[in-house]
Protein backbone atom coordinates (compact mmCIF):
# COMPACT_ATOMS: atom_id res chain seq x y z
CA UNK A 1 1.14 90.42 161.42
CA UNK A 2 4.18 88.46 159.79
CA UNK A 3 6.39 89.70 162.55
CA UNK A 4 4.38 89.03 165.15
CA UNK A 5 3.77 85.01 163.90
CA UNK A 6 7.83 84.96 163.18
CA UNK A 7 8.47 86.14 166.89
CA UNK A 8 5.83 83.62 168.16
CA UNK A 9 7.56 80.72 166.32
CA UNK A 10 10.96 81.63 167.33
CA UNK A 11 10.62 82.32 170.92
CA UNK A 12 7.63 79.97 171.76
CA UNK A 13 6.64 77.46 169.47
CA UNK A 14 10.58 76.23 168.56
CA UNK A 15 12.01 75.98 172.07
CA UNK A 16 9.01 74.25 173.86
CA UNK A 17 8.12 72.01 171.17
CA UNK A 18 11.76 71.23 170.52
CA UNK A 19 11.74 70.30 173.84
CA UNK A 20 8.83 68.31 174.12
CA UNK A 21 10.40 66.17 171.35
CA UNK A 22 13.47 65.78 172.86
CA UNK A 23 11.29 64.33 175.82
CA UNK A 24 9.43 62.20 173.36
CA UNK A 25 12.57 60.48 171.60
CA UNK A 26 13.94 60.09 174.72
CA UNK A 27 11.28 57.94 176.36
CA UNK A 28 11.06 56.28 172.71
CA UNK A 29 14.29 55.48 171.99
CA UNK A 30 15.20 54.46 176.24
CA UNK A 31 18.06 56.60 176.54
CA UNK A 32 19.07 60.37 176.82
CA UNK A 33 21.09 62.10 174.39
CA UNK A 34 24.73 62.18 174.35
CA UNK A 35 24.45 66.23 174.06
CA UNK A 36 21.71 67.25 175.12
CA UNK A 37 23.13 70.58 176.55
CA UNK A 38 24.74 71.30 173.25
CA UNK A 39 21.20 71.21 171.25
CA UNK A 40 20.41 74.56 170.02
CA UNK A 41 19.84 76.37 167.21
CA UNK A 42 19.22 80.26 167.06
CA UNK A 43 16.27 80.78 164.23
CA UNK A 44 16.20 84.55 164.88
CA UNK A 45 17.95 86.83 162.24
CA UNK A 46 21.83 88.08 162.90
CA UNK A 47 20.99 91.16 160.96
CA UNK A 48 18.68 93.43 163.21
């Protein structure tokens, strides 16, 4: 059951609701991210 949540967080909850809030502070703040190709960050472990 703990894998199973830890794949659902890293595959569907991080990069859609990451994304959604990069949609949010955009329309907050009025203007788009100087990066925002360049915004990731890889959750899932390097030793498999």
């Amino acid at each position: 059951m703990n894998k199973l949540l830890k794949k659902l967080y890293e595959e569907i909850w991080v990069p859609y609701f990451g994304r959604i809030l990069m949609l949010f502070s955009t329309w907050i703040e009025g203007e788009e991210p100087v990066d925002k190709d360049n915004q990731t960050f890889d959750l899932r472990d390097k030793e498999k």
